[in-house]
N, C-alpha and C. Protein backbone atom coordinates (compact mmCIF):
# COMPACT_ATOMS: atom_id res chain seq x y z
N UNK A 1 -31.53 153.35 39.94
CA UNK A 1 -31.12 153.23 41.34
C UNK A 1 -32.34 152.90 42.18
N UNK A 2 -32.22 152.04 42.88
CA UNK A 2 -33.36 151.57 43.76
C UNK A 2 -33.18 152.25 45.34
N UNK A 3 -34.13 152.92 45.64
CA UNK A 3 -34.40 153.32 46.99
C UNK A 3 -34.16 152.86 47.82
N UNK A 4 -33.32 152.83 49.27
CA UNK A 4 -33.66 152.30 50.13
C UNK A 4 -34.94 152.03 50.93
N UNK A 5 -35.51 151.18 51.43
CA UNK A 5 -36.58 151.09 52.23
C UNK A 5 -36.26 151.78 53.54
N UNK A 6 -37.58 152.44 53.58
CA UNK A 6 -37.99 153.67 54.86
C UNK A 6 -37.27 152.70 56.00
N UNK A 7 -38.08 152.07 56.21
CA UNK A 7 -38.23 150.61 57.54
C UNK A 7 -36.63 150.82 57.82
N UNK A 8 -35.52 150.57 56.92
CA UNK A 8 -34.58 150.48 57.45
C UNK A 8 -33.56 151.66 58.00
N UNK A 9 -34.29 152.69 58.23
CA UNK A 9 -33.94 153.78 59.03
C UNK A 9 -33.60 153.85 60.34
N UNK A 10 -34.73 153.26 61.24
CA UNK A 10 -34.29 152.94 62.62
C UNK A 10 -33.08 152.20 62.91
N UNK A 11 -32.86 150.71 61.80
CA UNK A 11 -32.23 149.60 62.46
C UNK A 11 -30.57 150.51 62.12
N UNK A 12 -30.72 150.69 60.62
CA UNK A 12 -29.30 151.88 61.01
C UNK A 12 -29.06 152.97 61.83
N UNK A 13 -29.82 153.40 62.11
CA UNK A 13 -29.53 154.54 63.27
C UNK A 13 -28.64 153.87 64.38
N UNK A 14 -29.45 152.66 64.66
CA UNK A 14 -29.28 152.13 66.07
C UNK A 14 -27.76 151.41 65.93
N UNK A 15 -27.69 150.77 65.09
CA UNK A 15 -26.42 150.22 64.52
C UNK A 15 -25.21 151.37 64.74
N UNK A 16 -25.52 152.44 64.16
CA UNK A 16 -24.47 153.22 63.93
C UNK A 16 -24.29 154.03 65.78
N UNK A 17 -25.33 153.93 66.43
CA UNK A 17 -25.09 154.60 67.50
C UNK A 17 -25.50 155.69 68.04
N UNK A 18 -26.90 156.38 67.05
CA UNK A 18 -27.34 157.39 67.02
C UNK A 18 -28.57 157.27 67.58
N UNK A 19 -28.83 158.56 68.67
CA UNK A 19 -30.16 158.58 69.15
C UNK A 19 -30.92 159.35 67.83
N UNK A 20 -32.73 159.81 67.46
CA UNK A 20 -33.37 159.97 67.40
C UNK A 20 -32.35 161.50 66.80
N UNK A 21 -32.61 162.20 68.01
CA UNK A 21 -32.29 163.67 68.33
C UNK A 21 -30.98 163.89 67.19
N UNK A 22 -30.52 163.27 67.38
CA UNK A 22 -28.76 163.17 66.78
C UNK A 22 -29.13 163.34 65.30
N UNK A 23 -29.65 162.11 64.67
CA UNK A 23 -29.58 161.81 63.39
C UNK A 23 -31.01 163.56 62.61
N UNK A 24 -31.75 163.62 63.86
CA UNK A 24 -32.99 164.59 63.38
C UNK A 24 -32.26 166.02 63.09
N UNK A 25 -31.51 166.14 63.66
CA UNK A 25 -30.56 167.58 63.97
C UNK A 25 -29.61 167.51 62.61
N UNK A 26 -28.87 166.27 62.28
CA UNK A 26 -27.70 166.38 61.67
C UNK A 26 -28.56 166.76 59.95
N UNK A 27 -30.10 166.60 59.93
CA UNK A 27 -30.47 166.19 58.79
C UNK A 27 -31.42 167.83 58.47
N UNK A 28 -31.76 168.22 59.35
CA UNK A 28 -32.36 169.22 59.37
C UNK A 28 -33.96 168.94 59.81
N UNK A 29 -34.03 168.22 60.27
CA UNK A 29 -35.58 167.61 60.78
C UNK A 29 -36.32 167.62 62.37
N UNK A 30 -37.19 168.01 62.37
CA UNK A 30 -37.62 167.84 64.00
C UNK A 30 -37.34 166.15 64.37
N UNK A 31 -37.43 166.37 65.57
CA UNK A 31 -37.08 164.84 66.27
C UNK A 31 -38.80 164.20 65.89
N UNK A 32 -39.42 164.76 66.54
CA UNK A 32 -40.86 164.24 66.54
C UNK A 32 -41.38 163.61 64.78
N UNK A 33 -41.00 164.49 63.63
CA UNK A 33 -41.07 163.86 62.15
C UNK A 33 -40.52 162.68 61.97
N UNK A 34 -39.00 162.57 63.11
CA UNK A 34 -38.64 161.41 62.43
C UNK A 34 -38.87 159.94 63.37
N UNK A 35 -39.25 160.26 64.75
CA UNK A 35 -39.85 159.47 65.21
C UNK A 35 -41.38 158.91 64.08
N UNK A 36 -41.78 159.62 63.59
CA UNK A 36 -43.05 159.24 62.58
C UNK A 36 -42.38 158.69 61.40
N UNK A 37 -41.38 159.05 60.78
CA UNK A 37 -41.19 158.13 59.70
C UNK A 37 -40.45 156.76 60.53
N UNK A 38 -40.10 156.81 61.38
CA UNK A 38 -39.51 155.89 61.53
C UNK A 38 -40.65 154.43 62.45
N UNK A 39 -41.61 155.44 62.74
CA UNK A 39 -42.93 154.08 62.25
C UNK A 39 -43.62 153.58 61.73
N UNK A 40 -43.48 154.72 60.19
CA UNK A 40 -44.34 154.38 59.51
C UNK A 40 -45.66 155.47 59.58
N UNK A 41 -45.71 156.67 60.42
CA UNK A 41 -46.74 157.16 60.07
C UNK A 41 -46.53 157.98 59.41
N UNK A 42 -45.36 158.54 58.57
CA UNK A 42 -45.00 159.26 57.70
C UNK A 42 -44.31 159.11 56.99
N UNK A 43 -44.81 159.61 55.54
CA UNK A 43 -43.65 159.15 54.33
C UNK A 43 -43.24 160.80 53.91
N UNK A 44 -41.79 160.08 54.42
CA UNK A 44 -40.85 161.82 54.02
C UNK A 44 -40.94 162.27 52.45
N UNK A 45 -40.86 163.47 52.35
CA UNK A 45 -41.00 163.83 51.02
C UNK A 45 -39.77 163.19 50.74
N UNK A 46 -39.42 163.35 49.08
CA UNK A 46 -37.74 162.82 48.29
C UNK A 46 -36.64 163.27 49.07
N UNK A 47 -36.80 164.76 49.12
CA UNK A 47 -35.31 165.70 49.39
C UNK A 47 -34.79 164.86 51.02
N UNK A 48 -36.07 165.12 51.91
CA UNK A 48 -35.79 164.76 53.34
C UNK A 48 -35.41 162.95 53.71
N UNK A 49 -35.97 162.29 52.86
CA UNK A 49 -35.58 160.92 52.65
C UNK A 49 -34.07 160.41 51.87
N UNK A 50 -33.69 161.33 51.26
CA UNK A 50 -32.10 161.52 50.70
C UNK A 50 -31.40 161.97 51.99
N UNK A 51 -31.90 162.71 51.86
CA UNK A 51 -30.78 163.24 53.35
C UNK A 51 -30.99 162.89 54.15
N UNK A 52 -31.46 161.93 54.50
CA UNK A 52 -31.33 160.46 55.47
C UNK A 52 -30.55 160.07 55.46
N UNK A 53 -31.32 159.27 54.16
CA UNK A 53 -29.85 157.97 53.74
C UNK A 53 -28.93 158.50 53.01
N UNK A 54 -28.29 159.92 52.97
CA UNK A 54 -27.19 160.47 52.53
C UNK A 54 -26.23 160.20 53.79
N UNK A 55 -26.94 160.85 54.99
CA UNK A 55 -26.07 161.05 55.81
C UNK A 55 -25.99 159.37 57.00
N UNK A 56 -27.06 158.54 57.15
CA UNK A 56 -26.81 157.73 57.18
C UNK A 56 -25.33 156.85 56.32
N UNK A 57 -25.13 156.81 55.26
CA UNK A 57 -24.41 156.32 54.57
C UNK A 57 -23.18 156.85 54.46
N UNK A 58 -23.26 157.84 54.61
CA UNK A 58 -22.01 158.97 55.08
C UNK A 58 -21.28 158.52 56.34
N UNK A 59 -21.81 158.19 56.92
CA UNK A 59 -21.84 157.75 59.04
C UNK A 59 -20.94 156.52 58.29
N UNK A 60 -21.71 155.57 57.72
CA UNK A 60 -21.42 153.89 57.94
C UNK A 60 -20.37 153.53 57.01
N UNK A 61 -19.74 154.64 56.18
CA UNK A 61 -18.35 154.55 55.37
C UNK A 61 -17.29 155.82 55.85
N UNK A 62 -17.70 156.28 56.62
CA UNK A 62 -16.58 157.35 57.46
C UNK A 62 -15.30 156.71 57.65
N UNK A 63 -15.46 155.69 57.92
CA UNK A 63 -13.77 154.92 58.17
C UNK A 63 -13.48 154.01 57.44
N UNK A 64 -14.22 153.98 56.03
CA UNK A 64 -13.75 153.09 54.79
C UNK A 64 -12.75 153.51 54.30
N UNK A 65 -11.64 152.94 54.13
CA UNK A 65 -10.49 153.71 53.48
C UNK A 65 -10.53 153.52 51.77
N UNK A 66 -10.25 154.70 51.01
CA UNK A 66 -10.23 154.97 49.87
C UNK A 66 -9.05 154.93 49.32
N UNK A 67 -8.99 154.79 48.01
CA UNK A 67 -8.01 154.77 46.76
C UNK A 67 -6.59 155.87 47.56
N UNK A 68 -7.32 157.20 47.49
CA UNK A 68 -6.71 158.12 48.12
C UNK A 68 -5.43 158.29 49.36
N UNK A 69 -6.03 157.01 50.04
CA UNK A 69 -5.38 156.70 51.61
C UNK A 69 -4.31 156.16 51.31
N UNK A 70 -4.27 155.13 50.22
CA UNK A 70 -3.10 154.06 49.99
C UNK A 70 -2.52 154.53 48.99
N UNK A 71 -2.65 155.46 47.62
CA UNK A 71 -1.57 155.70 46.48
C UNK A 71 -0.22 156.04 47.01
N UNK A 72 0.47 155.60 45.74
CA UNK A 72 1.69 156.58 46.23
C UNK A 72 1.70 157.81 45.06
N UNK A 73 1.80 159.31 45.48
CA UNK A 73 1.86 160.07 44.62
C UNK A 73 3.06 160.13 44.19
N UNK A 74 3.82 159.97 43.99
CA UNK A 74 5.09 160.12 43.15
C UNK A 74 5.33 158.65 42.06
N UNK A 75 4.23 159.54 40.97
CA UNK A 75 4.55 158.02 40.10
C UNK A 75 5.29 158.68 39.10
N UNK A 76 6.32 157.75 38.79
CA UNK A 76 6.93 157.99 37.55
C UNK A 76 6.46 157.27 36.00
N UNK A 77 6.21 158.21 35.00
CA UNK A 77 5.84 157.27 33.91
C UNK A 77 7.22 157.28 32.78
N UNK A 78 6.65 156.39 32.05
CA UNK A 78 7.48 156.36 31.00
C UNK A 78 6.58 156.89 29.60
N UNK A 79 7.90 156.80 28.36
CA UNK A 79 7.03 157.61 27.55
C UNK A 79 7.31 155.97 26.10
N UNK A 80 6.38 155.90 25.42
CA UNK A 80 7.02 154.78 24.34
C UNK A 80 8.38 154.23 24.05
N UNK A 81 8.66 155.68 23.72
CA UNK A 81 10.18 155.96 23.07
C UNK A 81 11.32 155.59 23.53
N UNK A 82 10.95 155.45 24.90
CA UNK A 82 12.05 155.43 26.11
C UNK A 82 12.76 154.09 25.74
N UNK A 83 13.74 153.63 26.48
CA UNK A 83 14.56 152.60 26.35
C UNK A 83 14.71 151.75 27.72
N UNK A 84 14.77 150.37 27.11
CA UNK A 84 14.99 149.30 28.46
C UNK A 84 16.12 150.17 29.88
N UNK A 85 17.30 150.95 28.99
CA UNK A 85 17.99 150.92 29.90
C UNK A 85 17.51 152.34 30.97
N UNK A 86 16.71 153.11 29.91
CA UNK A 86 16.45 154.53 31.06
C UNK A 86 15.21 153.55 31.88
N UNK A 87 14.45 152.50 31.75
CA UNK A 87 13.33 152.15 32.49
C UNK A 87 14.53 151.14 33.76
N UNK A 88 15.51 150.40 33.50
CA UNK A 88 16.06 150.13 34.46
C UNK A 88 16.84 150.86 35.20
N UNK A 89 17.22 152.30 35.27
CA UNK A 89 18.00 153.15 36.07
C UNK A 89 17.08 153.72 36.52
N UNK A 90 15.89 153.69 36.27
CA UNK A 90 14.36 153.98 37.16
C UNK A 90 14.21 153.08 37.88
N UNK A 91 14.40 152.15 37.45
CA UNK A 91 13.50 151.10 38.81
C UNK A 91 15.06 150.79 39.32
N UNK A 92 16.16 150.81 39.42
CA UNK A 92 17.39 150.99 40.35
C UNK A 92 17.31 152.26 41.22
N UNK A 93 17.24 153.12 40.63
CA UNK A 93 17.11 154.66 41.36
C UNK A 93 16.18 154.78 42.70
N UNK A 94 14.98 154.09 42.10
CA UNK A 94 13.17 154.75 42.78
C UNK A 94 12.80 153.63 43.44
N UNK A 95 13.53 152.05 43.15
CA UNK A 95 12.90 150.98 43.85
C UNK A 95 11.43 150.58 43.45
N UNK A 96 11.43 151.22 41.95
CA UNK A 96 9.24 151.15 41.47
C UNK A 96 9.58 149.95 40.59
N UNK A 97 8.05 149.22 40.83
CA UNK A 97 8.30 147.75 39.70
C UNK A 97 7.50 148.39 38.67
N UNK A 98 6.22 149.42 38.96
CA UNK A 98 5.57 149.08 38.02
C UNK A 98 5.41 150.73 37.44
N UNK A 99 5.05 150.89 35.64
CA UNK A 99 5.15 152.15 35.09
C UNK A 99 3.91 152.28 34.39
N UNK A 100 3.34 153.12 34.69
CA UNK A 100 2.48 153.64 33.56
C UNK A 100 2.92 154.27 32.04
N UNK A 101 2.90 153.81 31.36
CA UNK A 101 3.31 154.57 29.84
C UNK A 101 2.07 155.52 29.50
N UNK A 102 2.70 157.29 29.23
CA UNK A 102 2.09 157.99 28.77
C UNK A 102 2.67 158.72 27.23
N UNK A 103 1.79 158.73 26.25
CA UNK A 103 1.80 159.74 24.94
C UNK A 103 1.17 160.54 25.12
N UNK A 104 1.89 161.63 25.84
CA UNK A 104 1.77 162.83 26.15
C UNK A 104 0.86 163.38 27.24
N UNK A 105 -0.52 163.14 27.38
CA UNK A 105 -1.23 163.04 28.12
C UNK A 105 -1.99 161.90 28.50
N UNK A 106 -1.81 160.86 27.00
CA UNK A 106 -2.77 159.68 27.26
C UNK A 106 -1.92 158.84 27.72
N UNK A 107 -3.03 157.78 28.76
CA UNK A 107 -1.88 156.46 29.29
C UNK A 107 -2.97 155.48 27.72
N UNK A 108 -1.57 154.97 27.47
CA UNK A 108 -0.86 154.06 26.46
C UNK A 108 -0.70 152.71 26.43
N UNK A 109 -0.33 152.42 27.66
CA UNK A 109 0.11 151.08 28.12
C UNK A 109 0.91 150.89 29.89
N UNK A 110 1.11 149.64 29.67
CA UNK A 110 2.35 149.86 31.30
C UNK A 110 3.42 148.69 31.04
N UNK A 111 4.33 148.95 31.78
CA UNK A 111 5.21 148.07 31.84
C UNK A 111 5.82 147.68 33.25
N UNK A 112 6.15 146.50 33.65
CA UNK A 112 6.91 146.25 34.98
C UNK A 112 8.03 145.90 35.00
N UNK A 113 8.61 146.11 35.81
CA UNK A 113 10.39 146.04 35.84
C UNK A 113 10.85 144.28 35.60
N UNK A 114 9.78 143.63 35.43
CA UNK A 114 9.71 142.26 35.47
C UNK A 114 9.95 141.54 34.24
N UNK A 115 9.30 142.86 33.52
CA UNK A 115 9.19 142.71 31.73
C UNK A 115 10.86 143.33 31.12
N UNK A 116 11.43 143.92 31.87
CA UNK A 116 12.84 144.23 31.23
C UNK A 116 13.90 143.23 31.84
N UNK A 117 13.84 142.37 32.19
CA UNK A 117 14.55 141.42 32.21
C UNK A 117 14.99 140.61 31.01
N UNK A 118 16.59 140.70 30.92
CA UNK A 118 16.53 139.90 29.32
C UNK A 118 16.80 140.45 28.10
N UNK A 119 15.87 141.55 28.23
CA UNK A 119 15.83 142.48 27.40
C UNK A 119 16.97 143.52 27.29
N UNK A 120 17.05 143.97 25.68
CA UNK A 120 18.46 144.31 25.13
C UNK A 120 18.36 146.02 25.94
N UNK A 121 19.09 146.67 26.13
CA UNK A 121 19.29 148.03 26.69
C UNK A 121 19.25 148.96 25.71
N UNK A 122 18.93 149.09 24.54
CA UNK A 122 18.45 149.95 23.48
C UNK A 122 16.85 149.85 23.10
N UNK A 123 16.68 148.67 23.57
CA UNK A 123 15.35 148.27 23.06
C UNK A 123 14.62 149.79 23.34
N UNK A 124 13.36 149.08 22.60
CA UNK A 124 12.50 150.63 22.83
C UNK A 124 10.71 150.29 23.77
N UNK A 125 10.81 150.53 24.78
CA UNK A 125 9.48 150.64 25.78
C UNK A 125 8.16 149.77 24.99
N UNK A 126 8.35 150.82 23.60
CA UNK A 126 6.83 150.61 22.76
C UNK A 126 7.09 149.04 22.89
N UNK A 127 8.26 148.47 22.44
CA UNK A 127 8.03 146.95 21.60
C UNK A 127 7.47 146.06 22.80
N UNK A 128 7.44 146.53 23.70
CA UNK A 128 6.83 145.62 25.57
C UNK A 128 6.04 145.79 26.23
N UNK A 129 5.03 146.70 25.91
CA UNK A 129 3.91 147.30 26.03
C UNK A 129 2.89 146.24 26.52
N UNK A 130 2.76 146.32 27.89
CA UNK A 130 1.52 145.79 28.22
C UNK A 130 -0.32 146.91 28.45
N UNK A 131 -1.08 146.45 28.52
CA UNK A 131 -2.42 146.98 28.26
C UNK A 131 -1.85 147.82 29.56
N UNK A 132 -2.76 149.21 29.41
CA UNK A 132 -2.62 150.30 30.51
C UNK A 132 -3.11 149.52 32.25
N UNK A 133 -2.94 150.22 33.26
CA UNK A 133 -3.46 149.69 33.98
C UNK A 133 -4.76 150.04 34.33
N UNK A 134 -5.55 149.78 34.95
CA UNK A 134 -7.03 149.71 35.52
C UNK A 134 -7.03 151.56 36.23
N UNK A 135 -7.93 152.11 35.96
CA UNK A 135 -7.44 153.69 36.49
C UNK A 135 -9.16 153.67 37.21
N UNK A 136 -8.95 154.48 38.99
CA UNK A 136 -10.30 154.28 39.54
C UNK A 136 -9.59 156.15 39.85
N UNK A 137 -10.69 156.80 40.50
CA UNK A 137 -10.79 157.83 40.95
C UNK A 137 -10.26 157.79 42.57
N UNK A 138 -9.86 159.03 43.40
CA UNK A 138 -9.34 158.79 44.40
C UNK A 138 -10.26 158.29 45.50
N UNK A 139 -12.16 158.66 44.86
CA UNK A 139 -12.41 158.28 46.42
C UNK A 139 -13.36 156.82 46.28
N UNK A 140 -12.54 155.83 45.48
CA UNK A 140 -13.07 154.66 45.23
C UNK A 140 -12.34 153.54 46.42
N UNK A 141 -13.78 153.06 46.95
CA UNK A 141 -13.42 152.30 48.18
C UNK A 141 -12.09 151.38 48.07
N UNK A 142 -11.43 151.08 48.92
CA UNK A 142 -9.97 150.14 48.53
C UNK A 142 -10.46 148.62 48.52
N UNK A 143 -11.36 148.83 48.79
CA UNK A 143 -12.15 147.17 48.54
C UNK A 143 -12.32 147.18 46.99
N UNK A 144 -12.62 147.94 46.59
CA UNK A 144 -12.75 147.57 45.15
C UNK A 144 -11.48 147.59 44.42
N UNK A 145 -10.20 148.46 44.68
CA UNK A 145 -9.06 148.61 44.24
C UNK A 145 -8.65 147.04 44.87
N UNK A 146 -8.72 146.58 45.68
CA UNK A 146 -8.76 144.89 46.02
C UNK A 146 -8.83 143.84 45.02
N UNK A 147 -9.93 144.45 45.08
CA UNK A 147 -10.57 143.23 43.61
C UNK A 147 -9.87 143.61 42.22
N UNK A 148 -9.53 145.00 42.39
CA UNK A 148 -8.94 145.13 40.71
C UNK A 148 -7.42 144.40 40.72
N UNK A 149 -7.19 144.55 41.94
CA UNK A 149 -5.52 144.14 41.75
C UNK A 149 -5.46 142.78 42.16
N UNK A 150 -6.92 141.82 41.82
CA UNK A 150 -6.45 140.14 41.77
C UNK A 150 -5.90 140.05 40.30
N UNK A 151 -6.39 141.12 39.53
CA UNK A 151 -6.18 140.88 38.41
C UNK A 151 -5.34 141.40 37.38
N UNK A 152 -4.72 142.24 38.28
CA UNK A 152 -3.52 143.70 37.61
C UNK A 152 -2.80 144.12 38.21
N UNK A 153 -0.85 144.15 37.77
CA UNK A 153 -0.38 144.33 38.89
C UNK A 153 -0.13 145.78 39.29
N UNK A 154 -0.85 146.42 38.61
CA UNK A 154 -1.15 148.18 39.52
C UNK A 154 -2.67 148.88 39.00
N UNK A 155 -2.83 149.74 39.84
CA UNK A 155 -4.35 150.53 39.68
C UNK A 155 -3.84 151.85 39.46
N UNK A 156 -3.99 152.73 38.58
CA UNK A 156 -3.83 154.05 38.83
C UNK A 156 -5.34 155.10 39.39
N UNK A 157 -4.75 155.98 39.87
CA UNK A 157 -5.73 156.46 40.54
C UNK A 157 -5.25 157.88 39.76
N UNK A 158 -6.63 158.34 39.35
CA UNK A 158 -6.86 159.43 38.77
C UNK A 158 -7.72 160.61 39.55
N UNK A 159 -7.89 161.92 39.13
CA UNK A 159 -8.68 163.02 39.49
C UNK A 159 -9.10 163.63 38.19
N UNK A 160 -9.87 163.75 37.60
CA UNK A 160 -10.31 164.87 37.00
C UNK A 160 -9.19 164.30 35.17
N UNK A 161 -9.11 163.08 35.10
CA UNK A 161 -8.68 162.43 33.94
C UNK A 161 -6.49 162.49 34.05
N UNK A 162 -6.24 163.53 35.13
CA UNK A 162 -4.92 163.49 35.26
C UNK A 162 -4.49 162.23 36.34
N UNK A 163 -3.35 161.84 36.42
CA UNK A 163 -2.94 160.86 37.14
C UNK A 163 -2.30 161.53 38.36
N UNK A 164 -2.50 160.79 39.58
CA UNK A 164 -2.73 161.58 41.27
C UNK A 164 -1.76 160.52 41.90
N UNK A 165 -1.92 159.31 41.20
CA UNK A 165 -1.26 158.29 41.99
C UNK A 165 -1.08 156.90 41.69
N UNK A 166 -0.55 155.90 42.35
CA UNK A 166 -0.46 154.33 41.89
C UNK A 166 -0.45 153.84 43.15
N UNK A 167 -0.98 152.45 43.09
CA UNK A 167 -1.62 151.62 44.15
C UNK A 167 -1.04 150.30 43.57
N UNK A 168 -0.12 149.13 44.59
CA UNK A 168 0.33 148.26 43.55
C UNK A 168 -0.42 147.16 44.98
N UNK A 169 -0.01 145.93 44.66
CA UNK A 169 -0.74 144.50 46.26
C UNK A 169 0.48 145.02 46.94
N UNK A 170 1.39 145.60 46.89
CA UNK A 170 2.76 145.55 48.26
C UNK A 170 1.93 147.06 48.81
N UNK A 171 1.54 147.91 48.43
CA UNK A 171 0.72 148.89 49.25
C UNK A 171 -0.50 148.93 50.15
N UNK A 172 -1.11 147.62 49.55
CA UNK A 172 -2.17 146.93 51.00
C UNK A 172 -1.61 146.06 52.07
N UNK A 173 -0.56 145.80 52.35
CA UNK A 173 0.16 144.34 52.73
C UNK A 173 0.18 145.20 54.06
């Protein structure tokens, strides 16, 4: 991980809207120390230079919206075994296109309501199995859940390896 440069302490402060006093207080620092690092006549120890640009960086993504903001928690999965016709009285019922397939605890695969078209009503889940979807944590910026879903048509959003939620492109729109 590469450091931020000292130098750019002031120009964010000022950016973000913060006097001197403000940012010295929020960090645990006299005003007068950080008037000195912030010319250069002092180089903050590690801890006090983190908690700079901790809380700097904290400030300048406060209103980034996360994974978290946009899931929908009520995802329904399917299990292999299942059948075309219980996955279409799901997506009739719930209005969901897209499923995560779980064996038991592990996700498996996914399927979309797009993929049971056609398809016989006994069939079995396993034989349609597309690759799982892309799984980010809840407090992963939605810019990046952006970019995952040029390429997938859902993201699951996880906590702690359990599933919290699903994020599909009709939930950014």
């Amino acid at each position: 991980m590469q450091f931020p440069n000292l130098t750019d302490i002031q120009r964010r402060r000022k950016v973000l809207g913060l006097t001197q006093s403000q940012l010295a207080k929020q960090v645990g620092v006299s005003q007068s120390l950080l008037t000195k690092i912030e010319r250069g006549l002092v180089v903050p120890n590690y801890k006090t230079a983190t908690e700079i640009f901790d809380f700097l960086e904290g400030v300048e993504n406060a209103d980034q919206k996360l994974a978290k903001d946009a899931m929908h928690t009520h995802v329904i999965t399917l299990k292999p075994a299942d059948t075309v016709q219980k996955a279409v009285a799901l997506v009739k019922k719930h209005s969901f296109s897209q499923f995560p397939v779980l064996e038991g605890h592990k996700l498996v695969g996914s399927i979309a309501s797009v993929d049971l078209i056609g398809r016989q009503k006994s069939s079995s889940i396993r034989d349609m199995l597309e690759d799982p979807f892309p799984a980010v944590n809840e407090t992963t910026p939605l810019s990046i859940v952006k970019s995952i879903l040029k390429s997938s048509r859902a993201v699951i959003v996880l906590n702690k390896g359990e599933i919290r939620g699903i994020i599909t492109a009709e939930d950014l729109l």
